[in-house]
C-alpha atoms as a PDB file:
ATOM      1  CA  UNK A   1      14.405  11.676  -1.817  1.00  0.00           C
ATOM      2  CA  UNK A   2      14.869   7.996  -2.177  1.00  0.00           C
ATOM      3  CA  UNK A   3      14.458   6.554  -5.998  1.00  0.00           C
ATOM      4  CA  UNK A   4      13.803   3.178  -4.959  1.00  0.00           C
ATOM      5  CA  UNK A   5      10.625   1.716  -5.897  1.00  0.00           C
ATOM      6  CA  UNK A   6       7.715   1.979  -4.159  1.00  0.00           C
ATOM      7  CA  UNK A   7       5.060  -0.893  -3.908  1.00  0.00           C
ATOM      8  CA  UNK A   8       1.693   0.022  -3.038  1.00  0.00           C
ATOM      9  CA  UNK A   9      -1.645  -2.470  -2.094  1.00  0.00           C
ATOM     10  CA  UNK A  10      -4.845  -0.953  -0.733  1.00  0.00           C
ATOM     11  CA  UNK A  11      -6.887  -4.196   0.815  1.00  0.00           C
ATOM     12  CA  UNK A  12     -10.448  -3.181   0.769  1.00  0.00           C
ATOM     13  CA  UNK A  13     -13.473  -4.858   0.353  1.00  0.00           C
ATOM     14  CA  UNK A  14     -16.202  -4.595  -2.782  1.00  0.00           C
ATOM     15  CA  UNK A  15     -19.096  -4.180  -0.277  1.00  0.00           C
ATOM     16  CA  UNK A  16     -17.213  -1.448   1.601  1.00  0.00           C
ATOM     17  CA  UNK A  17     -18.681   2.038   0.235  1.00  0.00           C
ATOM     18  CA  UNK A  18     -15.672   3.709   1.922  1.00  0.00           C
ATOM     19  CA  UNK A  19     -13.502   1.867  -0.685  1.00  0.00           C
ATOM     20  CA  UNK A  20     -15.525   2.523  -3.566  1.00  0.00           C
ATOM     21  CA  UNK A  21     -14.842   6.171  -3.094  1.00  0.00           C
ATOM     22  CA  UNK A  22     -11.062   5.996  -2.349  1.00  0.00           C
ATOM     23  CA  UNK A  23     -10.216   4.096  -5.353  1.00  0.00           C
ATOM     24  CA  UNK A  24     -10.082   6.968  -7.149  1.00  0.00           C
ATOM     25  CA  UNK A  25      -7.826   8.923  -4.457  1.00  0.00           C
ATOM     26  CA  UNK A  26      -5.657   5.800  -4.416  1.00  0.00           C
ATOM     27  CA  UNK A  27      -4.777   5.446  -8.037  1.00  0.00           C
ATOM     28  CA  UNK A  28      -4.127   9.400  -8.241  1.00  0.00           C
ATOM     29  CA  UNK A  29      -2.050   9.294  -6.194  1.00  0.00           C
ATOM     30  CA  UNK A  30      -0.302   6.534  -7.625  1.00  0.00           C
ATOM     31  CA  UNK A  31      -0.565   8.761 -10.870  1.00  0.00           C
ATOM     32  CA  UNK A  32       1.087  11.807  -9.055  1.00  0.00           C
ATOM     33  CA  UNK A  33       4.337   9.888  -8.157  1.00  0.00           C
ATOM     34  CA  UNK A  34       4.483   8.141 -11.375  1.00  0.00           C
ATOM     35  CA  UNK A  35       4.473  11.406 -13.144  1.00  0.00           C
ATOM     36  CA  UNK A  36       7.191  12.753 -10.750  1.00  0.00           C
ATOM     37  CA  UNK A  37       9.382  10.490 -11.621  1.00  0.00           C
ATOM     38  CA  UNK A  38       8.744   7.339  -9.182  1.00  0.00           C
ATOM     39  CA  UNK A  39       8.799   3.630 -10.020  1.00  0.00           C
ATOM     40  CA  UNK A  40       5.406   3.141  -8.382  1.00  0.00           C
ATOM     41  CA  UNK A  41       3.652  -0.528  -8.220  1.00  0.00           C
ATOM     42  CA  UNK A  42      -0.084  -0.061  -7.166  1.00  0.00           C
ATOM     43  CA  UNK A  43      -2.289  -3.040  -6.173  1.00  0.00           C
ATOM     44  CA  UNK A  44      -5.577  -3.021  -5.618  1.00  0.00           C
ATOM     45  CA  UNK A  45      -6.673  -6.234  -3.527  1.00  0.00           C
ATOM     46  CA  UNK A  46     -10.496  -7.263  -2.811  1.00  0.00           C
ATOM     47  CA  UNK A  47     -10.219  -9.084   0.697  1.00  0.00           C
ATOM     48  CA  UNK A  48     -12.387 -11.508  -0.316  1.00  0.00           C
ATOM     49  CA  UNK A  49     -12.099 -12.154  -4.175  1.00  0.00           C
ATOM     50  CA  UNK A  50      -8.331 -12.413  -3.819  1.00  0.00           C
ATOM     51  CA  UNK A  51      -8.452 -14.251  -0.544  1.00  0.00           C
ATOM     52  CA  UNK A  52      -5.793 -17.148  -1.806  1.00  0.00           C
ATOM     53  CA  UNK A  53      -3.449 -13.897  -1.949  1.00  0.00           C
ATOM     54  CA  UNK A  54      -4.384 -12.314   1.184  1.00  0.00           C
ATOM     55  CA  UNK A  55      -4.318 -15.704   3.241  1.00  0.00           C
ATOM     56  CA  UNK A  56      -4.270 -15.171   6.824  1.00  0.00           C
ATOM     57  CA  UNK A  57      -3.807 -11.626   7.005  1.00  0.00           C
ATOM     58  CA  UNK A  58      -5.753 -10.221   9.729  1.00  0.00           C
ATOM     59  CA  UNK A  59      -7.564  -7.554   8.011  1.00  0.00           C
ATOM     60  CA  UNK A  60     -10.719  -5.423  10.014  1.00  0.00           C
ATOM     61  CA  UNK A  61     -10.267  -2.203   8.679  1.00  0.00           C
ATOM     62  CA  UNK A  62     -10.875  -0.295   5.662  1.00  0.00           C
ATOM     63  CA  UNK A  63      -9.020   0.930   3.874  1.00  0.00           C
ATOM     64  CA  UNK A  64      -6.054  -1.059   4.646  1.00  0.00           C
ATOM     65  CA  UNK A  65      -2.644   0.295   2.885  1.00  0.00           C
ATOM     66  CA  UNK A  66       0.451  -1.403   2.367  1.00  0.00           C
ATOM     67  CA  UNK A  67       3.428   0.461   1.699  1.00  0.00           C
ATOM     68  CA  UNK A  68       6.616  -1.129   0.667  1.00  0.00           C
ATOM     69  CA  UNK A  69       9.732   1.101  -0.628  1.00  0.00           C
ATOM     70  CA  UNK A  70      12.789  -1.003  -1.854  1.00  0.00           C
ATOM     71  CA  UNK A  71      11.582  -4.161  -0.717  1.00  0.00           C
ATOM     72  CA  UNK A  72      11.090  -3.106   2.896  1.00  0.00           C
ATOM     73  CA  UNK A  73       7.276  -2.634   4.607  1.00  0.00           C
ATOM     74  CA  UNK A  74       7.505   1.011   5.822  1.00  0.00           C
ATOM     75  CA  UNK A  75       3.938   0.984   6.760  1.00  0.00           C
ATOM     76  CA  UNK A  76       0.473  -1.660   6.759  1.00  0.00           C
ATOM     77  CA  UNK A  77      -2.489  -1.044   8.535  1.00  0.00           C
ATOM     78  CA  UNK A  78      -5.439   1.243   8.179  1.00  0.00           C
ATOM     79  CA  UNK A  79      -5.200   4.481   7.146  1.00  0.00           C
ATOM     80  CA  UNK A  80      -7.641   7.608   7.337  1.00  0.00           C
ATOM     81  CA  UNK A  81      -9.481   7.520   3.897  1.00  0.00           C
ATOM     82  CA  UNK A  82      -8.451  11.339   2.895  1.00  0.00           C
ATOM     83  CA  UNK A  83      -6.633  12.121   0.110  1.00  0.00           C
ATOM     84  CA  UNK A  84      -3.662  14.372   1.815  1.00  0.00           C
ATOM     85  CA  UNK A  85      -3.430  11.335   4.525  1.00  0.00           C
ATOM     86  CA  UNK A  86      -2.075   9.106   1.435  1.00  0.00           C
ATOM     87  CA  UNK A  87      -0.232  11.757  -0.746  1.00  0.00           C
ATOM     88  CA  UNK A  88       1.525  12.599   2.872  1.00  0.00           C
ATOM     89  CA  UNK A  89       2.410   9.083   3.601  1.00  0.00           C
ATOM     90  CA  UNK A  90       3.600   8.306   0.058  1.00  0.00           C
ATOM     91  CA  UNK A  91       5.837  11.111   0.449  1.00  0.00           C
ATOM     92  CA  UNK A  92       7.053  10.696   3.912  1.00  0.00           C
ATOM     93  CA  UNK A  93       7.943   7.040   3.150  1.00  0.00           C
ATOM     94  CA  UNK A  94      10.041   8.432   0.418  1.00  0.00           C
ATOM     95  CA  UNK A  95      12.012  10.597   1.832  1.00  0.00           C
ATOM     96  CA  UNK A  96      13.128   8.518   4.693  1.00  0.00           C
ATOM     97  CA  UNK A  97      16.725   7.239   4.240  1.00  0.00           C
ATOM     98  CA  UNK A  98      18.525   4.187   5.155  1.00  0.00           C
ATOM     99  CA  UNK A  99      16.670   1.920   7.343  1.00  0.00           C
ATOM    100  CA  UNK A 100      14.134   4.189   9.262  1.00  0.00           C
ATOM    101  CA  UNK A 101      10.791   3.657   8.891  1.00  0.00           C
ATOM    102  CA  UNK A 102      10.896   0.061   8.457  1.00  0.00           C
ATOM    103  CA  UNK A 103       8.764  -2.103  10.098  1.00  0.00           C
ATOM    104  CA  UNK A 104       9.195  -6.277  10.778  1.00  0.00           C
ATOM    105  CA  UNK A 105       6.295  -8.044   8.703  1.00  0.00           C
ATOM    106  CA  UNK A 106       4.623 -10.695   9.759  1.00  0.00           C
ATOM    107  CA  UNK A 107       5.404 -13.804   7.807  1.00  0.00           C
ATOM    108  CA  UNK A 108       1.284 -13.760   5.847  1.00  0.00           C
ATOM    109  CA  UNK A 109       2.482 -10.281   4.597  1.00  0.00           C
ATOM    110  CA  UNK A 110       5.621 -11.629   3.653  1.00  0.00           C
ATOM    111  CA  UNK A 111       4.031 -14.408   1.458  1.00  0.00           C
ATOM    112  CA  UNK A 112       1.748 -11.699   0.029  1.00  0.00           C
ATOM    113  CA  UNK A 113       4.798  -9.384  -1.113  1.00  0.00           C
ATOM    114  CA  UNK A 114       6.501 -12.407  -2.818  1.00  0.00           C
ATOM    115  CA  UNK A 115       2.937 -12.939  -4.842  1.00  0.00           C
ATOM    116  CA  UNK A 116       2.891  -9.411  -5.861  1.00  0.00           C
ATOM    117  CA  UNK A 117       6.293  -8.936  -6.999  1.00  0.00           C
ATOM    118  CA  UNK A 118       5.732 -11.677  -9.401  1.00  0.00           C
END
């Protein structure tokens, strides 16, 4: 299982009801790797109240999840709003060694991972 850190952004939008609910789901599972063991970055982005941040990321779904492990993008686009969907995807992008999984960004994403790895 990889020990590299894992970043994690959910882009969601305060109006969408959807996100309200998975909030919860997303920061528990957060909680779970965390308490495993992980070094686990969570971000929670508003669309529209952080739109400097989001820029011109194409976004049209919700919820939108972003998952980065060791600096590469392993996954972003919408994702089913269940809880095992996101504890199975956390996993899965954990366990993949070496350079599988990982996915080209486009250069809006890019900008948006250098903001929120400070």
């Amino acid at each position: 299982m990889s020990d590299e850190p894992l970043t994690i952004a959910c882009l969601c939008a305060a109006w969408c009801r959807t996100c309200d609910a998975y909030r919860e789901v997303f920061e528990s599972a957060a909680a779970e790797l965390r308490a495993a063991g992980h070094t686990v970055t969570a971000h929670w982005i508003d669309i529209e109240d952080q739109a400097d941040l989001v820029g011109d990321l194409d976004v049209e779904t919700f919820p939108t999840l972003l998952l980065v492990v060791g600096g590469e993008v392993r996954f972003f686009g919408p994702l089913e709003p269940q809880p095992e969907t996101l504890r199975r995807m956390l996993r899965g992008a954990l366990e993949v060694r070496g350079g599988a999984g990982v996915m080209e960004a486009p250069a809006a994403l890019e900008r948006m991972l250098r903001v929120l790895a400070g």
